[in-house]
Every structure is written in C-alpha cells, then in structure tokens.
C-alpha atoms as a PDB file:
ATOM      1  CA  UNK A   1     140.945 -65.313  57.216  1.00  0.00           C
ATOM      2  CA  UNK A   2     140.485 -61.450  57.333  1.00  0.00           C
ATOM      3  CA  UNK A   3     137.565 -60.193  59.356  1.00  0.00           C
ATOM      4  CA  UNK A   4     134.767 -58.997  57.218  1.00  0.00           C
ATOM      5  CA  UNK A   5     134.568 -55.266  56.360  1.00  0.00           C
ATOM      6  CA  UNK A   6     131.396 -53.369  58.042  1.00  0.00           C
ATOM      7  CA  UNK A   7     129.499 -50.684  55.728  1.00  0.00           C
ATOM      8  CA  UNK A   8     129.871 -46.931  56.169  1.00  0.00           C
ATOM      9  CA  UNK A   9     126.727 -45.273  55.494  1.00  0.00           C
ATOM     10  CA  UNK A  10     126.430 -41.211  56.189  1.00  0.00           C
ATOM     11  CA  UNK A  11     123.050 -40.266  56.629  1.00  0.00           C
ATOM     12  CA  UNK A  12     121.606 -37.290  54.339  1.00  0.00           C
ATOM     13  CA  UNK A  13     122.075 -34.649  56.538  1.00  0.00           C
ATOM     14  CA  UNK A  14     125.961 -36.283  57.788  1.00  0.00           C
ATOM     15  CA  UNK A  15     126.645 -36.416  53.762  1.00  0.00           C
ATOM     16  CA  UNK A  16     125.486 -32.580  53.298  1.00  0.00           C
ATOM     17  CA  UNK A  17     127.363 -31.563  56.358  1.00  0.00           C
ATOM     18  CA  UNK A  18     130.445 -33.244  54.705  1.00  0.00           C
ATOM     19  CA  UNK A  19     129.956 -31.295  51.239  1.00  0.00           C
ATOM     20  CA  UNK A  20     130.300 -27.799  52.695  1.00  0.00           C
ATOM     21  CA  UNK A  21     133.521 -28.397  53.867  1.00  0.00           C
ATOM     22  CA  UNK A  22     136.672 -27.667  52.408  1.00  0.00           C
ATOM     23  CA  UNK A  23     138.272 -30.142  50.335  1.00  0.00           C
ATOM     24  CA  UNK A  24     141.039 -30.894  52.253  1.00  0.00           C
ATOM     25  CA  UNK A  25     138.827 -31.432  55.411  1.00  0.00           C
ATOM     26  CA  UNK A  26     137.129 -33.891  53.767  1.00  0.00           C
ATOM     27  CA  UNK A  27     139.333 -35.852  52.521  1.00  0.00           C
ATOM     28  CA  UNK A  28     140.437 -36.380  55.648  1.00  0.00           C
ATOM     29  CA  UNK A  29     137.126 -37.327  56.848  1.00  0.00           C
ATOM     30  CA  UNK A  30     136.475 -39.279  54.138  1.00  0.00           C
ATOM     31  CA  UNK A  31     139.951 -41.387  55.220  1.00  0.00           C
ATOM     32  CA  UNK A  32     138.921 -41.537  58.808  1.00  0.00           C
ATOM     33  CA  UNK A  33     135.549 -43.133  57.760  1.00  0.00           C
ATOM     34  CA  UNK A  34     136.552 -45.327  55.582  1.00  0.00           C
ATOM     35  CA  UNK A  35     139.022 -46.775  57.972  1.00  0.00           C
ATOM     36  CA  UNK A  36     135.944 -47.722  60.326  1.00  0.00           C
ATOM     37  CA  UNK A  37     135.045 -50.058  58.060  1.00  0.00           C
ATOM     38  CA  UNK A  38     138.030 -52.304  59.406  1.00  0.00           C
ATOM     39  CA  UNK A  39     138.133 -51.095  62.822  1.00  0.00           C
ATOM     40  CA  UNK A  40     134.491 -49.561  63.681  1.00  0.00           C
ATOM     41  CA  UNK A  41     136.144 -49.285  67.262  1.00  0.00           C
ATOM     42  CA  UNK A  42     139.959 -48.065  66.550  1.00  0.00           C
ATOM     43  CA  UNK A  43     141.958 -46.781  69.413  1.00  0.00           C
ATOM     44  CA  UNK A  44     140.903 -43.200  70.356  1.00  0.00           C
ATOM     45  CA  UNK A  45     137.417 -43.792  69.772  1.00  0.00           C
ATOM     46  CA  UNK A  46     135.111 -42.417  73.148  1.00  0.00           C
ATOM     47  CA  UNK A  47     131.654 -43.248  73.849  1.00  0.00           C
ATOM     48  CA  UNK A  48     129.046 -40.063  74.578  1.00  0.00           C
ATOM     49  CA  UNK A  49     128.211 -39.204  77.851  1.00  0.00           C
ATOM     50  CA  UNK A  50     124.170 -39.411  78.228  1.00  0.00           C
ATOM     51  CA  UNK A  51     124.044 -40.637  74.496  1.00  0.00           C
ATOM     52  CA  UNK A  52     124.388 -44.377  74.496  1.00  0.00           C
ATOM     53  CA  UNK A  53     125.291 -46.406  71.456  1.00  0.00           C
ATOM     54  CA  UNK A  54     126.967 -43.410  69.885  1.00  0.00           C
ATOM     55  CA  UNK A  55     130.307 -42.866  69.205  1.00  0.00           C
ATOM     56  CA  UNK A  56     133.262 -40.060  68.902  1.00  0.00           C
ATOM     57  CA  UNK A  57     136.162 -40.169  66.389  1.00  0.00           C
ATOM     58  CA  UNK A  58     138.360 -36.912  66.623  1.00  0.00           C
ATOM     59  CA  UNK A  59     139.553 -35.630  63.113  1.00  0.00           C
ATOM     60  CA  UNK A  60     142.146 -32.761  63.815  1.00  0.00           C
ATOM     61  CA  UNK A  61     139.281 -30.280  64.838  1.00  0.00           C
ATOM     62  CA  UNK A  62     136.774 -32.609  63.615  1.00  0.00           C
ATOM     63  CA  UNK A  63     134.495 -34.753  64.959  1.00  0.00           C
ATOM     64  CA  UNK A  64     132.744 -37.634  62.987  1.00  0.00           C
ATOM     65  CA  UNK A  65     129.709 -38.970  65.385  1.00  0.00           C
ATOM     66  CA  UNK A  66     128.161 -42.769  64.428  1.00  0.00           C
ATOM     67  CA  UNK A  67     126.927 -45.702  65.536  1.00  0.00           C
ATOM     68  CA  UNK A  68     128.236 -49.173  64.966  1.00  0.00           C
ATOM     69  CA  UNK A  69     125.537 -52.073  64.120  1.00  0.00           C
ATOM     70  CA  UNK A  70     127.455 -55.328  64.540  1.00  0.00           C
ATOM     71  CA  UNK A  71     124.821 -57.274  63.702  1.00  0.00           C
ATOM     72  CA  UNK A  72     124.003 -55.684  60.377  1.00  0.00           C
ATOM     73  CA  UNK A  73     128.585 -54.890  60.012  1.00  0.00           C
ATOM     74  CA  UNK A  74     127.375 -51.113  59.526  1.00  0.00           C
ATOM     75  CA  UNK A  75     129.014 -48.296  60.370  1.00  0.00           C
ATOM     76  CA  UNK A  76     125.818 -44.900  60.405  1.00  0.00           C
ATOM     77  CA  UNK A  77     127.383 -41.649  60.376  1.00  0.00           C
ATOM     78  CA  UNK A  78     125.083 -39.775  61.990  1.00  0.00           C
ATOM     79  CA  UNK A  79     126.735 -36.265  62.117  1.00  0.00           C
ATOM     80  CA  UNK A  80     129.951 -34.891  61.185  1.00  0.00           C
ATOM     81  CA  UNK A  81     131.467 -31.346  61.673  1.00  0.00           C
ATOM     82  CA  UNK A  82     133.578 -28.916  63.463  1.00  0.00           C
ATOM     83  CA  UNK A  83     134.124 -29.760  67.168  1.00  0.00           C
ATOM     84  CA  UNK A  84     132.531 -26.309  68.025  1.00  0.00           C
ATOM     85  CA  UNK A  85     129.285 -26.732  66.134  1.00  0.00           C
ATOM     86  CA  UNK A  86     128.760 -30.632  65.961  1.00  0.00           C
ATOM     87  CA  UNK A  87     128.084 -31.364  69.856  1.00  0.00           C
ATOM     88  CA  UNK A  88     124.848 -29.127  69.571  1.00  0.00           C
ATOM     89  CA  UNK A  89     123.287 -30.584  66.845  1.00  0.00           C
ATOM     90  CA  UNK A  90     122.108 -33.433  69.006  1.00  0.00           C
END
C-alpha cells in the first residue's frame, strides 16, 4: 500500500512570488513542489540554521523554502525565489 500523498499549499505571497517568474523557472518549481507531495523530505533537502521547522529545496538557482506538517500530510510553501533575494525575506 502506497504511502499517502501530503498537500502542497503556497501561501499568497509564495504563489505571487512564483507568478513573476519566467515560465520556464516555474515550471520547474512547480515540478519540484509537486514532487514533495511524495517525498516532503527528498534527498538534498537542508534544514535552516536559526529557523527551526523550515526547510531548503535547491532549484538550479532557486530556492523553494516550506514547512512540512506531518500531522495535517501538508506541505506550506512559505517563500520561493532566487537564491540571492529569497534568504532576506525572512
């Protein structure tokens, strides 16, 4: 029996960050995040120094920054952007 699929939500700032992007880069964003729904923790994946709970996944020159909810199976996208911008928007 497969494990159950978590839900990727972006929050309303992650989803406009995502829309001003090109539409290649998100695409590939848009893969990447939909593959944490079956792996919330794939290999790769690093923690945050000083921000607990919240995770990195590394897009090319992307970053896609979320936490995972195990007891709810969601996946909240809380920020998502170029690595030279996203790490100061926290």
């Amino acid at each position: 029996m497969p494990a159950q699929a978590y839900e990727v939500r972006l929050r309303p700032a992650a989803r406009r960050q995502l829309e001003r992007l090109e539409r290649a880069v998100q695409l590939r964003l848009i893969g990447a995040m939909a593959g944490l729904a079956e792996e919330p923790r794939p290999a790769g994946v690093k923690a945050l120094q000083g921000l607990p709970g919240l995770l990195r996944l590394r897009v090319g020159s992307y970053r896609v920054l979320y936490q995972v909810h195990d007891d709810r199976l969601l996946v909240l996208v809380l920020t998502l952007g170029h690595r030279r911008d996203v790490y100061r928007q926290r």
